[in-house]
N, C-alpha and C. Protein backbone atom coordinates (compact mmCIF):
# COMPACT_ATOMS: atom_id res chain seq x y z
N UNK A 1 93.01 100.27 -0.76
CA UNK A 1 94.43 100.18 -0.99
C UNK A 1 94.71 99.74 -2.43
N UNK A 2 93.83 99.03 -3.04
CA UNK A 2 94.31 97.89 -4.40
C UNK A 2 93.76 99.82 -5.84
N UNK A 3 93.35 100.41 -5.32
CA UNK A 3 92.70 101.61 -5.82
C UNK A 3 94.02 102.21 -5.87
N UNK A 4 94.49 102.59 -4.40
CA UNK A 4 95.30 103.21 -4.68
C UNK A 4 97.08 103.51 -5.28
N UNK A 5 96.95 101.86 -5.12
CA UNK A 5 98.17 101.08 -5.80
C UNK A 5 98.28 101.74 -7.29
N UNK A 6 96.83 101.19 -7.82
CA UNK A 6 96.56 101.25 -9.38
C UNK A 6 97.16 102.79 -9.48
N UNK A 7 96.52 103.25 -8.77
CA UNK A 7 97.22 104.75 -9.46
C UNK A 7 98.49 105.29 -9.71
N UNK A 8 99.78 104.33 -8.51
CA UNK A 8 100.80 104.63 -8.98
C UNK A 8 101.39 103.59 -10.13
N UNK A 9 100.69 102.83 -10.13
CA UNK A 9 101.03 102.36 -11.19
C UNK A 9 100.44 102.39 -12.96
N UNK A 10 99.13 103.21 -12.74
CA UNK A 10 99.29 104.07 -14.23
C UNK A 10 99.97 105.26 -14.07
N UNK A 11 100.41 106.02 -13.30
CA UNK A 11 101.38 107.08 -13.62
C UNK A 11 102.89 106.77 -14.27
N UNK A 12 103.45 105.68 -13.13
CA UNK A 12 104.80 105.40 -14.14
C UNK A 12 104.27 104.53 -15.56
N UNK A 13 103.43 103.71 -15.57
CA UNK A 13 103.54 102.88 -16.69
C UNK A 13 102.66 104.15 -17.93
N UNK A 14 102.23 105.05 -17.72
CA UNK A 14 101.77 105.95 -18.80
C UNK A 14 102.82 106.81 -19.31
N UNK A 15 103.78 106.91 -18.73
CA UNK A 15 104.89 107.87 -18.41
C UNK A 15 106.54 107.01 -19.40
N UNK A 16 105.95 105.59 -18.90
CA UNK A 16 107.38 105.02 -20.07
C UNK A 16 106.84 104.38 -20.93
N UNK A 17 105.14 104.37 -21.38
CA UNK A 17 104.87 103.83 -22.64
C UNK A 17 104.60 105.23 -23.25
N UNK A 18 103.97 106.01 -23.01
CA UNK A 18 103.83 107.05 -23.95
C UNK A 18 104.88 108.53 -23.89
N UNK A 19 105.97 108.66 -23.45
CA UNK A 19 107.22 109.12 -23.58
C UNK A 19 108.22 108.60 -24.02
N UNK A 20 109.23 109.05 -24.51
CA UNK A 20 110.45 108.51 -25.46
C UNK A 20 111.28 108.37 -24.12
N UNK A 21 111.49 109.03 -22.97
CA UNK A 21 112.30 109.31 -22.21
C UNK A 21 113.25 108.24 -21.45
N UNK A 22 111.94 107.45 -21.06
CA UNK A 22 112.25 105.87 -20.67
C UNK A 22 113.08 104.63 -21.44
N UNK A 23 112.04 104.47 -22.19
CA UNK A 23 112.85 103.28 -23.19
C UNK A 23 113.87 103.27 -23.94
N UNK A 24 114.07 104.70 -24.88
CA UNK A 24 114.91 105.73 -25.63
C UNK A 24 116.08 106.12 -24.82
N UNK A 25 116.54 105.10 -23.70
CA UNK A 25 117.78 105.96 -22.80
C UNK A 25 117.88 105.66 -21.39
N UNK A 26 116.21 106.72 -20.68
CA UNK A 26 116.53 106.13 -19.58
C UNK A 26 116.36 104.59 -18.80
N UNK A 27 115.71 103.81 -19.47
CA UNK A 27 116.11 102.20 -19.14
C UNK A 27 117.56 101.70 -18.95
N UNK A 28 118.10 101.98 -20.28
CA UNK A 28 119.64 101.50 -20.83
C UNK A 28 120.15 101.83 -19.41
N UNK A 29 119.74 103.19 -18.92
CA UNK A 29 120.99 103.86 -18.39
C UNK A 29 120.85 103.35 -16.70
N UNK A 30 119.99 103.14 -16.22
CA UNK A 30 119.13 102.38 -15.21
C UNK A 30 119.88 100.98 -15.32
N UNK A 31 119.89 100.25 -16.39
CA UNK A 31 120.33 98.62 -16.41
C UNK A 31 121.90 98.99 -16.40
N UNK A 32 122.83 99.71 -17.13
CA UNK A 32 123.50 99.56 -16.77
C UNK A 32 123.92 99.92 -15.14
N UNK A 33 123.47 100.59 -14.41
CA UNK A 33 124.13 101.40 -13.04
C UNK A 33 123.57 99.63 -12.05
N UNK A 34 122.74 98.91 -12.64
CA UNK A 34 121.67 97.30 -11.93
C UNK A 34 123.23 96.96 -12.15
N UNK A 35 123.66 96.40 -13.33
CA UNK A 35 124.67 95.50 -13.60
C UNK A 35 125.65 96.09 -12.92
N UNK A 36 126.37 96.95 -12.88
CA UNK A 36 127.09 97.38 -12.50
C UNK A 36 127.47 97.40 -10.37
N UNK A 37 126.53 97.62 -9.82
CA UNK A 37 126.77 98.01 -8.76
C UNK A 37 125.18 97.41 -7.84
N UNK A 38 124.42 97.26 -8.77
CA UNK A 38 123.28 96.73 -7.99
C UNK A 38 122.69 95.26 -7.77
N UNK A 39 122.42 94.84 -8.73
CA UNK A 39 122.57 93.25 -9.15
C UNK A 39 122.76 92.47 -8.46
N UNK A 40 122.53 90.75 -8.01
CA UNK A 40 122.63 89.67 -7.43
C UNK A 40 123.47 89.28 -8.27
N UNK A 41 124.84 88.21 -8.19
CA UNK A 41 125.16 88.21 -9.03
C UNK A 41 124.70 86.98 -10.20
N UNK A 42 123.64 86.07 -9.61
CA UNK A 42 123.03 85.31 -10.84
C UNK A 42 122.20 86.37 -11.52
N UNK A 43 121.76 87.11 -11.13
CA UNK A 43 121.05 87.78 -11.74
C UNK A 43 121.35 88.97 -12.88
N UNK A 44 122.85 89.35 -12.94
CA UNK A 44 123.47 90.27 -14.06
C UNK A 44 123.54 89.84 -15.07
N UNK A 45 123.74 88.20 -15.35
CA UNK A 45 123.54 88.08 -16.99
C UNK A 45 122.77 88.20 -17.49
N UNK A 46 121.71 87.89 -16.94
CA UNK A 46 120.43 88.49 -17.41
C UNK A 46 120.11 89.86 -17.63
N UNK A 47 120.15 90.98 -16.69
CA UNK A 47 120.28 91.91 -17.24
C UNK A 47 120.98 92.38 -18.42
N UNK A 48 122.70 91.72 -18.56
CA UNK A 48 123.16 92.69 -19.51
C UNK A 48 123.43 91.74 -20.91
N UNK A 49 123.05 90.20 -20.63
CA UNK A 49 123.13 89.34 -22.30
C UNK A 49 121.60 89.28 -22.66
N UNK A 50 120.49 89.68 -21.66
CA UNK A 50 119.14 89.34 -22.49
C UNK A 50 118.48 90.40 -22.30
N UNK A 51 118.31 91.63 -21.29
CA UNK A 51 117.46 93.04 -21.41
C UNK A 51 118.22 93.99 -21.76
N UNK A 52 119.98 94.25 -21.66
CA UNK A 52 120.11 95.35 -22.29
C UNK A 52 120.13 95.34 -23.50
N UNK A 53 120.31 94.04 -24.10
CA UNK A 53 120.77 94.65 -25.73
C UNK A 53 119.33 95.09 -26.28
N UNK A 54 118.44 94.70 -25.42
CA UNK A 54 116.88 94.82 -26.06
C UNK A 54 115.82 95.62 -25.35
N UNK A 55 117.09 97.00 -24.85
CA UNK A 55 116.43 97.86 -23.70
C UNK A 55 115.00 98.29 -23.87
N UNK A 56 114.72 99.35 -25.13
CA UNK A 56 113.88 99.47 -26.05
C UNK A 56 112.99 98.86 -25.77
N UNK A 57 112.89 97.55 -26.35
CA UNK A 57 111.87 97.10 -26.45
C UNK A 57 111.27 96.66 -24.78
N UNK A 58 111.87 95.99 -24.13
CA UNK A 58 112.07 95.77 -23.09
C UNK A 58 111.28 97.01 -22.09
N UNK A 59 111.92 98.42 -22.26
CA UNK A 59 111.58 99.43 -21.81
C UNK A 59 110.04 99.57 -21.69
N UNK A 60 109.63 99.09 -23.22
CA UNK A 60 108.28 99.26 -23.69
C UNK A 60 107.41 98.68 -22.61
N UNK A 61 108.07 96.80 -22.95
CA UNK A 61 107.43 95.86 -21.74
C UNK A 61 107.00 96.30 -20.76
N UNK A 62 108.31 97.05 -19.86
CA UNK A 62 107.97 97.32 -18.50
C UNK A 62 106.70 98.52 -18.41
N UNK A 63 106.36 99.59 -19.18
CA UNK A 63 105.46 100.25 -19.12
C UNK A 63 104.13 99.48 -19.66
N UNK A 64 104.42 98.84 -20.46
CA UNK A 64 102.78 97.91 -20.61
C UNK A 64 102.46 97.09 -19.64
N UNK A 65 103.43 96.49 -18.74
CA UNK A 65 102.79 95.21 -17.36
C UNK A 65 102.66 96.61 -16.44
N UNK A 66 103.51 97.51 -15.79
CA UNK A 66 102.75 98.58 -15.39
C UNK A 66 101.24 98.88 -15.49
N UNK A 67 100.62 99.47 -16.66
CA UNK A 67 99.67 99.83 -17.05
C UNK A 67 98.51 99.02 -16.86
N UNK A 68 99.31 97.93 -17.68
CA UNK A 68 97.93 96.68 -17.44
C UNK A 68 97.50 96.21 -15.94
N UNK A 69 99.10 96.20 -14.84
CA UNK A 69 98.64 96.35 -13.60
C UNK A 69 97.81 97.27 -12.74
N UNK A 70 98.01 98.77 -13.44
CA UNK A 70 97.32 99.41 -12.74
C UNK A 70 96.18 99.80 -13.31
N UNK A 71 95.71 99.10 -14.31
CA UNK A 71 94.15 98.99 -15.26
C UNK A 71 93.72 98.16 -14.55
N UNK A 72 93.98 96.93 -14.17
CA UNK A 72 93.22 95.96 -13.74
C UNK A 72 93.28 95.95 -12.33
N UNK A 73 94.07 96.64 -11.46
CA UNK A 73 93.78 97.05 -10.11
C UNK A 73 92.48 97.93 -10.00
N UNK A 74 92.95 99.06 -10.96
CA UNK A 74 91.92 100.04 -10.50
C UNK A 74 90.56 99.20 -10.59
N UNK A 75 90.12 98.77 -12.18
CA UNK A 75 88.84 97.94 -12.30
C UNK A 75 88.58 97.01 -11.57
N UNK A 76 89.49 96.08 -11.20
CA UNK A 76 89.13 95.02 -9.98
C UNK A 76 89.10 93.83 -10.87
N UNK A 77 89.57 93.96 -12.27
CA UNK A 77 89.57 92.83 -12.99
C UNK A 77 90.59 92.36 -13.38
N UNK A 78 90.72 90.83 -13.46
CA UNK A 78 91.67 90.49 -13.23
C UNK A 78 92.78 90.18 -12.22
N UNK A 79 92.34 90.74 -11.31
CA UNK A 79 93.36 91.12 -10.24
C UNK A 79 94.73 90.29 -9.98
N UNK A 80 94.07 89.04 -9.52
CA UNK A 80 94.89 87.42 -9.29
C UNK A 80 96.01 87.65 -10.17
N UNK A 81 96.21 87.82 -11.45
CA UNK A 81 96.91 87.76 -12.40
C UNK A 81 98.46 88.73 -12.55
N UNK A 82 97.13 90.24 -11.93
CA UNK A 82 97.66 91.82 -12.07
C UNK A 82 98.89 91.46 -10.67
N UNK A 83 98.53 90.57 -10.16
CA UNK A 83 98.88 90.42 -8.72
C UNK A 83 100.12 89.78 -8.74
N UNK A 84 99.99 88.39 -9.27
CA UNK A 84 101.10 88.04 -9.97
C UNK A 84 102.54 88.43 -10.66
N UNK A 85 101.66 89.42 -11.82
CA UNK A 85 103.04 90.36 -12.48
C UNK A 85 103.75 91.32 -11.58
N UNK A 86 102.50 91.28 -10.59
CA UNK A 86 103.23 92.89 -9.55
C UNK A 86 104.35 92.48 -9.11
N UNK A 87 103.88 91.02 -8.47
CA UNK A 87 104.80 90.41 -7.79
C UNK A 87 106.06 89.87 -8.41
N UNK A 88 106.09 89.54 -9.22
CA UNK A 88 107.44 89.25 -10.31
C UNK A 88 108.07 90.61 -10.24
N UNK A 89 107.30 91.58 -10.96
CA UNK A 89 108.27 93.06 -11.21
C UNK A 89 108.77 93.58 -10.31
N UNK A 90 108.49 93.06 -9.00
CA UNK A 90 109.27 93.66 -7.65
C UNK A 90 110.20 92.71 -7.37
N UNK A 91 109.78 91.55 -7.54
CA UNK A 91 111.14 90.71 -7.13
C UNK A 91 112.17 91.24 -7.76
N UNK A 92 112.24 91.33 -9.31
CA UNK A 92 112.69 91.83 -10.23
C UNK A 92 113.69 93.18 -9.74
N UNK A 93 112.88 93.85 -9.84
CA UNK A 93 113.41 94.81 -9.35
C UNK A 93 114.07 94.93 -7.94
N UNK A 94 113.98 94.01 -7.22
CA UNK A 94 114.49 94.05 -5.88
C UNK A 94 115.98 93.22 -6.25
N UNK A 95 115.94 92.17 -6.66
CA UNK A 95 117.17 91.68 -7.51
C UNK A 95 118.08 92.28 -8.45
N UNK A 96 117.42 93.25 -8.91
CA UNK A 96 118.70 94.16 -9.67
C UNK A 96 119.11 95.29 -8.79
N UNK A 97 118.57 95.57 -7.91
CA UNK A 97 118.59 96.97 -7.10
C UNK A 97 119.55 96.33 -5.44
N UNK A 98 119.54 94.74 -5.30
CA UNK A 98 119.71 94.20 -3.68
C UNK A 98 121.21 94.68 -2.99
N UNK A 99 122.32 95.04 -4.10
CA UNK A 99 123.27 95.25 -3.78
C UNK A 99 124.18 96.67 -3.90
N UNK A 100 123.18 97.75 -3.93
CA UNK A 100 123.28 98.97 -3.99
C UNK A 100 123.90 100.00 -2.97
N UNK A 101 123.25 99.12 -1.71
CA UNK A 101 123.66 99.89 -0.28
C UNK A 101 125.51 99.47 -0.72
N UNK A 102 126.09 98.68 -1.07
CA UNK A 102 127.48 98.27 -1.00
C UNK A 102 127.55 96.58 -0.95
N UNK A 103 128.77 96.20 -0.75
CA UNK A 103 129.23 94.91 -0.06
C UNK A 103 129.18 94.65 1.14
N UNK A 104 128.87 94.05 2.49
CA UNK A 104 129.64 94.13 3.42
C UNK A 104 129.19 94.57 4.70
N UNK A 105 127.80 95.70 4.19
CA UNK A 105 127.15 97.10 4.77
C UNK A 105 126.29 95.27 5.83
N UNK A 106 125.69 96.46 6.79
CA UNK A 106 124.71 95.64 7.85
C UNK A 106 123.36 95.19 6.39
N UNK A 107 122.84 94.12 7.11
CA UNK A 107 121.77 93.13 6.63
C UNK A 107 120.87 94.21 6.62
N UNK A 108 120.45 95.23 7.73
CA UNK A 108 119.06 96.13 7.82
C UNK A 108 119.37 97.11 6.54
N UNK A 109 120.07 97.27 6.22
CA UNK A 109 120.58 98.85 5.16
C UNK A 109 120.22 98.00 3.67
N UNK A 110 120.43 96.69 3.75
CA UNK A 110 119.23 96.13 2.64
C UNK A 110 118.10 96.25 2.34
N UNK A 111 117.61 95.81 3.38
CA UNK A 111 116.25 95.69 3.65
C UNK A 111 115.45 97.29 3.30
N UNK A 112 116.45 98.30 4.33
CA UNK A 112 115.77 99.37 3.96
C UNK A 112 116.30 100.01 2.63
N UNK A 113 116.88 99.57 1.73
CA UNK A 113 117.34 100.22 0.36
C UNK A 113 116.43 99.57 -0.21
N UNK A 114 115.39 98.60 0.03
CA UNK A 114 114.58 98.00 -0.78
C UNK A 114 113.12 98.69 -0.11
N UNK A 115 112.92 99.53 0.47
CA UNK A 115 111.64 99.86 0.77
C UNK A 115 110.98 100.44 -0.11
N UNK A 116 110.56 100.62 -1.03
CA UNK A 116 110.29 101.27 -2.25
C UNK A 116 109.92 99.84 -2.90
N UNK A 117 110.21 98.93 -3.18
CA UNK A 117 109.70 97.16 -3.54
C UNK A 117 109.65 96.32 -2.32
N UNK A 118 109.94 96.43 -1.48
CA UNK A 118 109.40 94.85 -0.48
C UNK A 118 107.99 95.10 0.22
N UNK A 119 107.60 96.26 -0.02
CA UNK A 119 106.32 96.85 0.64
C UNK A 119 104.93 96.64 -0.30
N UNK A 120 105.54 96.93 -1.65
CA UNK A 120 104.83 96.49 -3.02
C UNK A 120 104.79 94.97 -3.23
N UNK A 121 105.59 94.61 -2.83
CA UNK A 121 105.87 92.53 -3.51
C UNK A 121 104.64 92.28 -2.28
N UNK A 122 104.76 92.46 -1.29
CA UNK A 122 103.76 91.96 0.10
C UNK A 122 102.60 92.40 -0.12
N UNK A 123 101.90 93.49 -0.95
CA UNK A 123 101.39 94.32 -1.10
C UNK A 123 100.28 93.69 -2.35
N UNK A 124 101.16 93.38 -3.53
CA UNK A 124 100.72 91.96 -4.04
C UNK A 124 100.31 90.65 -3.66
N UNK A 125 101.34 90.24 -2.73
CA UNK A 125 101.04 88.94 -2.13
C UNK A 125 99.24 89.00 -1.31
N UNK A 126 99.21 90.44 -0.61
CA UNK A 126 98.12 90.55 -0.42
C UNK A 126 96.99 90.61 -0.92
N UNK A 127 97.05 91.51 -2.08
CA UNK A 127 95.61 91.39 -3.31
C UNK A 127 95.57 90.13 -3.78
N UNK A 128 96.80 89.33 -3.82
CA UNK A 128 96.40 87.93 -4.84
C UNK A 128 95.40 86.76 -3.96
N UNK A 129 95.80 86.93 -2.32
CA UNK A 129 95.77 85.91 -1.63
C UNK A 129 93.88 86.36 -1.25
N UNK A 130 93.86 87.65 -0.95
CA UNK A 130 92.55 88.15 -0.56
C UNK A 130 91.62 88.77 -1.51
N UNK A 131 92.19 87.94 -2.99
CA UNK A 131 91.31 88.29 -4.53
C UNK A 131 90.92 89.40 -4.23
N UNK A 132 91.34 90.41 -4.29
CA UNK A 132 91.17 91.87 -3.88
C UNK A 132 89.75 92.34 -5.70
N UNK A 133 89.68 92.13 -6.03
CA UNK A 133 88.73 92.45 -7.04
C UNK A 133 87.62 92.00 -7.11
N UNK A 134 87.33 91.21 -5.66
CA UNK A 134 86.10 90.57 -5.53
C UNK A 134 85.04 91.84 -4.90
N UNK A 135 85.83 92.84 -4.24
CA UNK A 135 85.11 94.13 -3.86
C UNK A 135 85.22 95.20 -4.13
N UNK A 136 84.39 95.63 -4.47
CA UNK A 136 84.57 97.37 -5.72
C UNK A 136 85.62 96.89 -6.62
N UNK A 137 84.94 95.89 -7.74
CA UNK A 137 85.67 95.39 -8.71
C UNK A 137 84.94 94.36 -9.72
N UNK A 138 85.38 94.40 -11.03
CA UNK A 138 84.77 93.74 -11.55
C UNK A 138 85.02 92.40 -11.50
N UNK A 139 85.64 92.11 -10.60
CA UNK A 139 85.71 90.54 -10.47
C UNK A 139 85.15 89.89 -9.72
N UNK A 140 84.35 90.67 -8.83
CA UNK A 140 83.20 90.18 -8.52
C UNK A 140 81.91 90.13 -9.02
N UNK A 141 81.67 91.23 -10.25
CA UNK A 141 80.71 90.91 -10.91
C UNK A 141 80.35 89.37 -11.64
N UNK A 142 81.67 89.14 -11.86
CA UNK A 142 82.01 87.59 -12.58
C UNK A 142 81.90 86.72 -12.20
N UNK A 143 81.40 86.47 -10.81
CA UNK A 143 81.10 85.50 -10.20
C UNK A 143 80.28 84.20 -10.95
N UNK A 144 80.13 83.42 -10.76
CA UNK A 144 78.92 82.23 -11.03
C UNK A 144 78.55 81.88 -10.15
């Protein structure tokens, strides 16, 4: 499973570090539709006084913790760490995305507008807790 994680996660993170498409636009345009209609609401200033003005770069970010997550999944190194960021970038993303279904809508139409991240955050929680790189990984080579 921690194999096959990695893989979707060098596809998007190869895809918005080495394309203009992402950072150059489609981020901006993504944070604004978060702020706008998706967002918690502690969570919009942040989006739009500290990541949009610095989409760009920002954009970049998100394809390098991508990458590095799904480098160090696939290798098995690092993992604990890789596991960590996974887990932030989904919260993350589950917090800008939590209020999308609407206002008002049933509690389940959350839950399932987030299936695409609450499956990934647990998913993490799992490689971190069961050091998933201790098998077919180099983090078990590292042992002492």
């Amino acid at each position: 499973m921690r194999i096959a994680t990695s893989l979707f996660f060098l596809l998007f993170g190869q895809y918005k570090l080495f394309g203009t498409g992402f950072a150059h636009g489609g981020f901006q345009q993504y944070l604004q539709g978060f702020i706008q209609n998706g967002a918690v609401s502690f969570y919009q200033p942040i989006l739009a006084d500290l990541i949009l003005p610095h989409a760009v770069f920002f954009g970049y970010v998100v394809g390098a913790v991508e990458m590095f997550i799904g480098v160090s999944l696939l290798l098995g190194i690092w993992v604990r760490p890789a596991s960590v960021l996974g887990m932030l970038h989904m919260l993350s993303l589950t917090l800008a995305t939590w209020w999308e279904p609407g206002h008002g809508v049933p509690v389940w139409r959350y839950f399932g507008a987030e299936l695409d991240h609450l499956p990934m955050l647990f998913l993490f929680v799992i490689f971190f807790v069961s050091n998933a790189g201790q098998e077919w990984g180099l983090d078990g080579r590292r042992r002492v």
